[in-house]
C-alpha atoms as a PDB file:
ATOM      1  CA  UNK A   1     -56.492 -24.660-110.145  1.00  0.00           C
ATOM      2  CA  UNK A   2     -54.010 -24.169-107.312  1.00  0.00           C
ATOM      3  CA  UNK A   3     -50.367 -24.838-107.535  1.00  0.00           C
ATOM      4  CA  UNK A   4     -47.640 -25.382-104.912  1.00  0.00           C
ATOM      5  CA  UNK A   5     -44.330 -26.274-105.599  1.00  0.00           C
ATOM      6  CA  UNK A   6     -42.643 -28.531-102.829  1.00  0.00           C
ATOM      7  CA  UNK A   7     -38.936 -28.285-101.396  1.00  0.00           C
ATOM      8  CA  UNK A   8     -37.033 -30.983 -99.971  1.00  0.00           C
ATOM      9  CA  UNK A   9     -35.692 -29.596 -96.708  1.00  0.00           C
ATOM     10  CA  UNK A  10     -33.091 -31.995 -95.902  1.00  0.00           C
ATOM     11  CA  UNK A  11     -32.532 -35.651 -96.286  1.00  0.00           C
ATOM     12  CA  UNK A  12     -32.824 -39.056 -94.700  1.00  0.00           C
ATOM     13  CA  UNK A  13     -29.278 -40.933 -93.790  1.00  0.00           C
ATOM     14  CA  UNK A  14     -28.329 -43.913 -92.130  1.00  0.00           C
ATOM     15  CA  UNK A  15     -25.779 -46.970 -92.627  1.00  0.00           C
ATOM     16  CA  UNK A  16     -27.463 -48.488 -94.916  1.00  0.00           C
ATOM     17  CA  UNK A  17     -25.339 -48.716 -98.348  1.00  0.00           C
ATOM     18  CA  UNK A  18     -26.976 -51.165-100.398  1.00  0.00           C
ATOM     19  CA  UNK A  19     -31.252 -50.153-101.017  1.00  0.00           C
ATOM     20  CA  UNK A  20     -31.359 -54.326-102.232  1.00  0.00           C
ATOM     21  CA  UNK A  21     -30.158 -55.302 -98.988  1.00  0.00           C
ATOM     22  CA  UNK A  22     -32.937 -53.198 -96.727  1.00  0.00           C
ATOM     23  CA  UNK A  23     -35.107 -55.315 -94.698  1.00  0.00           C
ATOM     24  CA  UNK A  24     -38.928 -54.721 -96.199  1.00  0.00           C
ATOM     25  CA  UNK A  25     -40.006 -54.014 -92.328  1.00  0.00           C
ATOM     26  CA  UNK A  26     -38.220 -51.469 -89.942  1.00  0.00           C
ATOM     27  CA  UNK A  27     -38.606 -54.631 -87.314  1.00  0.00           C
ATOM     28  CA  UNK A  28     -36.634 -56.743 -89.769  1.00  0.00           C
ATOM     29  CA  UNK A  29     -33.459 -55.305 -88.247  1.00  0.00           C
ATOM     30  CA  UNK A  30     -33.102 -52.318 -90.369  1.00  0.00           C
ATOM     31  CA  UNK A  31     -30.516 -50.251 -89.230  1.00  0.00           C
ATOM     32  CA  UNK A  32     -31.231 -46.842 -87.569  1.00  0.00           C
ATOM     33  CA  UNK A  33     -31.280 -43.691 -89.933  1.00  0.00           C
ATOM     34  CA  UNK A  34     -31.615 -39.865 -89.005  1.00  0.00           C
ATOM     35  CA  UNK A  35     -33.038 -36.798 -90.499  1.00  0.00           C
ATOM     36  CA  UNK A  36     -30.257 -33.740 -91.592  1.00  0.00           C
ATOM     37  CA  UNK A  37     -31.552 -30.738 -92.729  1.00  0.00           C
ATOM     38  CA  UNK A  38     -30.983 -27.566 -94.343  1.00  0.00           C
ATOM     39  CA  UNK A  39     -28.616 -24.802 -92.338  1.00  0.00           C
ATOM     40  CA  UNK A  40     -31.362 -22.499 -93.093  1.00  0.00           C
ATOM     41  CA  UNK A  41     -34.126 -24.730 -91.756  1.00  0.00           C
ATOM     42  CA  UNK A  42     -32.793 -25.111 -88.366  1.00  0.00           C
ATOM     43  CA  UNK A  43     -34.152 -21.769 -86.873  1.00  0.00           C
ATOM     44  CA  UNK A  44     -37.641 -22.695 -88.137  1.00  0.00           C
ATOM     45  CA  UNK A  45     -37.519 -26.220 -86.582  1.00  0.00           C
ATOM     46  CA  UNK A  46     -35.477 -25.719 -83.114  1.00  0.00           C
ATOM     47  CA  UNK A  47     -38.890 -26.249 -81.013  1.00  0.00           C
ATOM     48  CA  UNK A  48     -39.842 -29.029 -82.806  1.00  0.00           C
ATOM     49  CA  UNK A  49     -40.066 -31.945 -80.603  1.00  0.00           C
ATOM     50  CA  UNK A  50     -40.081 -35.907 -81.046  1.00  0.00           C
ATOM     51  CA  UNK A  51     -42.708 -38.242 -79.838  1.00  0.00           C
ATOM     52  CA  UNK A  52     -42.783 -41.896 -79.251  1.00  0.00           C
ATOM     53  CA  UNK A  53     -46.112 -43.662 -80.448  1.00  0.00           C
END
């Protein structure tokens, strides 16, 4: 059996202070929220690039 451990690399934020008050749907007027990550990710993830679907 293989194992793999897994290691958060940073961390969702946004505005949002109250997890009953989220909307269920990001449509439902959620407001917006951005990834930060790890000092020592950055290097690895600098050509990363977003994309709109």
């Amino acid at each position: 059996m293989r194992t793999f451990e897994v290691k958060a690399i940073g961390t969702v934020e946004s505005f949002l202070t109250d997890p009953g008050s989220a909307p269920r749907q990001a449509d439902e007027g959620a407001p917006g929220a951005w990834l930060v990550f790890e000092p020592q990710m950055l290097e690895g993830l600098r050509s990363l690039q977003s994309v709109k679907r």
